[in-house]
PDB file of N, CA and C in Angstrom:
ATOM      1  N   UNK A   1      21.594 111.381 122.178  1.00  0.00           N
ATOM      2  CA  UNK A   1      22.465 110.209 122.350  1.00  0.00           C
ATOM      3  C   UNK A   1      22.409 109.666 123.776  1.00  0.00           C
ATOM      4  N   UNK A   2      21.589 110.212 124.288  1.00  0.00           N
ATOM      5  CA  UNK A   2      21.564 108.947 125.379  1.00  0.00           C
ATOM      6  C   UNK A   2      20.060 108.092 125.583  1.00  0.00           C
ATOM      7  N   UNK A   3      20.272 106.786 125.993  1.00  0.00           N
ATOM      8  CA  UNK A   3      20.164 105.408 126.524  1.00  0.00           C
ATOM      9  C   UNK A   3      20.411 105.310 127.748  1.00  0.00           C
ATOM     10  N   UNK A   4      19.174 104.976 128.099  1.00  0.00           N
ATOM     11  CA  UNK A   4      19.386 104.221 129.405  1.00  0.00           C
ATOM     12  C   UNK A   4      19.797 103.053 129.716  1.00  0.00           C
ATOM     13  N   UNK A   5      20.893 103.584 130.781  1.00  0.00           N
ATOM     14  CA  UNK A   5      21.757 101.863 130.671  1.00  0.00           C
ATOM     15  C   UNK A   5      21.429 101.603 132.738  1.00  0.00           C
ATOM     16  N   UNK A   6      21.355 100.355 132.520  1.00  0.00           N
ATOM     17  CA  UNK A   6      20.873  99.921 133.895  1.00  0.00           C
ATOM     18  C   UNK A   6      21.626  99.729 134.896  1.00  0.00           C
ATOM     19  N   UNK A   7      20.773  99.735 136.448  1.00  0.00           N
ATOM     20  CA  UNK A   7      22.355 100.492 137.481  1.00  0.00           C
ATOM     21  C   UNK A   7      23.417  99.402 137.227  1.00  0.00           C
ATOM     22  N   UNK A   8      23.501  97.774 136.938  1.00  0.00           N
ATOM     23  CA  UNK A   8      24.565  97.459 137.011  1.00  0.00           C
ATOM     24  C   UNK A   8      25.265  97.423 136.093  1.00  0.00           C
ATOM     25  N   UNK A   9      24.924  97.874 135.044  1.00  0.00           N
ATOM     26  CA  UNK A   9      25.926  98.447 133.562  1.00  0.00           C
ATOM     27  C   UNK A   9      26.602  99.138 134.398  1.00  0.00           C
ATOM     28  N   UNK A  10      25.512 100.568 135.109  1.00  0.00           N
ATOM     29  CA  UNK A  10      26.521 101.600 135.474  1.00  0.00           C
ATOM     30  C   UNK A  10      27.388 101.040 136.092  1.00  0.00           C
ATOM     31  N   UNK A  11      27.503 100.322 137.512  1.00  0.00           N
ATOM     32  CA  UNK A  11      28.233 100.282 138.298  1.00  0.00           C
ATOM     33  C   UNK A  11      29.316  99.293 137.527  1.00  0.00           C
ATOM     34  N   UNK A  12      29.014  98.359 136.736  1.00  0.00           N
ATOM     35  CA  UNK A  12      30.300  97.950 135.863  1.00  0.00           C
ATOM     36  C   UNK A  12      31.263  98.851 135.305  1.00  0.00           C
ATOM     37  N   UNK A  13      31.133  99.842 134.619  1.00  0.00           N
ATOM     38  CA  UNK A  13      31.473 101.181 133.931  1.00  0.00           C
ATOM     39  C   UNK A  13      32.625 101.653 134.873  1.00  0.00           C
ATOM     40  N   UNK A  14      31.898 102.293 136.188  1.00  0.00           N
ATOM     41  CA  UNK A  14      32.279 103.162 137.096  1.00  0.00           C
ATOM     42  C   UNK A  14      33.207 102.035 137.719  1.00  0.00           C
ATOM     43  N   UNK A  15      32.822 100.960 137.513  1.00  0.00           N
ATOM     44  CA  UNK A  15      34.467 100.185 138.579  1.00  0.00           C
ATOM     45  C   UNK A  15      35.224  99.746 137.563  1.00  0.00           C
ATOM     46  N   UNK A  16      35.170  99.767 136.268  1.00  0.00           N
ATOM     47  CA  UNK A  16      36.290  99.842 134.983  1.00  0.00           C
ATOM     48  C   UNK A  16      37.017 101.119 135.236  1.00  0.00           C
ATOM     49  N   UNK A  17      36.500 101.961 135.413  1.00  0.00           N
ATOM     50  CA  UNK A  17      36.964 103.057 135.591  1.00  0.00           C
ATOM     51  C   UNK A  17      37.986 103.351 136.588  1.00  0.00           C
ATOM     52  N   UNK A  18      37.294 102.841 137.997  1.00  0.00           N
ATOM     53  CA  UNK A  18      37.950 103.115 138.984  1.00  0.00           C
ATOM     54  C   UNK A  18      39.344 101.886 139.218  1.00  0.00           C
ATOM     55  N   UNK A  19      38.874 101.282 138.724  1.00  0.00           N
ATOM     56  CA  UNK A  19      40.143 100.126 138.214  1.00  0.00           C
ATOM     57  C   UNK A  19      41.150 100.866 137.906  1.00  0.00           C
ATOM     58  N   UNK A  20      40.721 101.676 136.340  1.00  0.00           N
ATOM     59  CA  UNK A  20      41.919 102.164 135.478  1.00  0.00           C
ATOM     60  C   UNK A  20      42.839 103.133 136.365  1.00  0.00           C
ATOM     61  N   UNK A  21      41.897 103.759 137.356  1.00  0.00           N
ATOM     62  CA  UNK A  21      42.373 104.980 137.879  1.00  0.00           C
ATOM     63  C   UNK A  21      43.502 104.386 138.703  1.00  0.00           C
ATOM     64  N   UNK A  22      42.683 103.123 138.999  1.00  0.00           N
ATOM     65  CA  UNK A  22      43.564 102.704 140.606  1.00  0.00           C
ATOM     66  C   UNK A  22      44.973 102.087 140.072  1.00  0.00           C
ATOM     67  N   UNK A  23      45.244 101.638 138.617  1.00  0.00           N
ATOM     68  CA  UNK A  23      46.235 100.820 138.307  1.00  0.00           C
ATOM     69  C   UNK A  23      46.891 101.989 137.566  1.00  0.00           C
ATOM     70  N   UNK A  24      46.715 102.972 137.067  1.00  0.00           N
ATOM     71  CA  UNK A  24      47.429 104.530 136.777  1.00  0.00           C
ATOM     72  C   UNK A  24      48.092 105.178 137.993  1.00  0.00           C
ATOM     73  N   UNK A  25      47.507 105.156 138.802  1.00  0.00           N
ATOM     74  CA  UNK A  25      48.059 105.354 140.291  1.00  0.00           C
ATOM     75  C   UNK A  25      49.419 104.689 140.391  1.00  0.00           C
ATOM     76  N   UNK A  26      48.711 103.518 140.650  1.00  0.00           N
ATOM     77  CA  UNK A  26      49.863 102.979 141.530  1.00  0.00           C
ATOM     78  C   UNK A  26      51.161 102.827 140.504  1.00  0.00           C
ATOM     79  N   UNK A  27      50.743 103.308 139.246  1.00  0.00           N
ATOM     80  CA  UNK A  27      52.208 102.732 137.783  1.00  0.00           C
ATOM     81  C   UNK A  27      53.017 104.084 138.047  1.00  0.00           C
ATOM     82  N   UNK A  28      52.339 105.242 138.514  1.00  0.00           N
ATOM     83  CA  UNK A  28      53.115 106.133 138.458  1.00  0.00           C
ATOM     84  C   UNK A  28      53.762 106.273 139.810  1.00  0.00           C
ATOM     85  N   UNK A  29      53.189 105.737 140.947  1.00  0.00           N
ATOM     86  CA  UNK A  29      53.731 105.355 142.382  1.00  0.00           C
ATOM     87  C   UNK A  29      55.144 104.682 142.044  1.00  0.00           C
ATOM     88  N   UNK A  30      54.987 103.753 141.438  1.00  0.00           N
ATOM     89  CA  UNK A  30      56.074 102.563 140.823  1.00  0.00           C
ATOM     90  C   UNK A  30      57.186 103.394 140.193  1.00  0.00           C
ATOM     91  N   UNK A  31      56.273 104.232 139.615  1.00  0.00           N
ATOM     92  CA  UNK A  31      57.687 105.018 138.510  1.00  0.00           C
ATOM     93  C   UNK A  31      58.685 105.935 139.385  1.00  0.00           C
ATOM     94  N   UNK A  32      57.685 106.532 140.300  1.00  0.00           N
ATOM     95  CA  UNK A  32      58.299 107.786 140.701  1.00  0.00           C
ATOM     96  C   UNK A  32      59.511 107.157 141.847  1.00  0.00           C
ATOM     97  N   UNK A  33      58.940 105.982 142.243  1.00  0.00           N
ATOM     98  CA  UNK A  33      59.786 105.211 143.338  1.00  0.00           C
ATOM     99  C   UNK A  33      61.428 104.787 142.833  1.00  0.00           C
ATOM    100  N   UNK A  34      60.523 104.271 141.137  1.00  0.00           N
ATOM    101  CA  UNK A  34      62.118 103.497 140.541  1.00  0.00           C
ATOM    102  C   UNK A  34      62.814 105.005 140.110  1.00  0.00           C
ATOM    103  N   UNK A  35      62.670 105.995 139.519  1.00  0.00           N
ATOM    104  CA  UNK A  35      63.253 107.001 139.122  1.00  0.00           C
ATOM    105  C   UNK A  35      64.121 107.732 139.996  1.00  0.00           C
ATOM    106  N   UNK A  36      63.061 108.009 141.393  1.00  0.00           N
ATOM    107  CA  UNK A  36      64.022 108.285 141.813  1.00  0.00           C
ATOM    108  C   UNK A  36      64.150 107.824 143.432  1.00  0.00           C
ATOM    109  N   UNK A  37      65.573 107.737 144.163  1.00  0.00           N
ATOM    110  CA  UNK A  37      65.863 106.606 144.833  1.00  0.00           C
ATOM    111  C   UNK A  37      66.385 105.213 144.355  1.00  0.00           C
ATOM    112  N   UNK A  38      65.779 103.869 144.075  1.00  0.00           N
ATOM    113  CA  UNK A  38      66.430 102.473 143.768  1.00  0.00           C
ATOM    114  C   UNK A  38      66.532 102.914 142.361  1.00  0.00           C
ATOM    115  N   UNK A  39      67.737 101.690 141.858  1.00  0.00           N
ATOM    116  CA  UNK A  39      68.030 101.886 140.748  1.00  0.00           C
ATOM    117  C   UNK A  39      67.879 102.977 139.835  1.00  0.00           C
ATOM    118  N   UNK A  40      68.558 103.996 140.610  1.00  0.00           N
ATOM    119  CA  UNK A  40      68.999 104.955 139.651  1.00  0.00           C
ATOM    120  C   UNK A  40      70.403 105.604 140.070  1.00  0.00           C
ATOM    121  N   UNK A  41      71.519 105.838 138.771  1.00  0.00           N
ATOM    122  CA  UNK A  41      72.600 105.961 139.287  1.00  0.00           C
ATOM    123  C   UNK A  41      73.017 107.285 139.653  1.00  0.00           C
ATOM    124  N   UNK A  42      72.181 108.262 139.165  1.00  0.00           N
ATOM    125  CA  UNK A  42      72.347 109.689 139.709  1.00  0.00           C
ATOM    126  C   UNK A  42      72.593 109.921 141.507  1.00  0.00           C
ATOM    127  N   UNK A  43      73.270 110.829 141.726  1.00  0.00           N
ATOM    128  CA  UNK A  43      73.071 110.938 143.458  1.00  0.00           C
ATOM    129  C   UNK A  43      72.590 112.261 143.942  1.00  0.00           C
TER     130      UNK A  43
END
């Protein structure tokens, strides 16, 4: 099962990727910020 796929497939791939990683990041940056600290009523 593998095909050769050409370097700028690859490098399309690998920056989908690194996209996903980078916007997973920062959602859980976001989360951990809103959870805890702002808007949350626990103290």
């Amino acid at each position: 099962m593998t095909h050769k796929i050409s370097k700028s497939e690859h490098a399309r791939m690998r920056n989908q990727f690194i996209q996903f990683f980078k916007y997973l990041f920062l959602s859980l940056k976001i989360l951990k910020i809103v959870s805890g600290g702002h808007g949350s009523t626990r103290n």
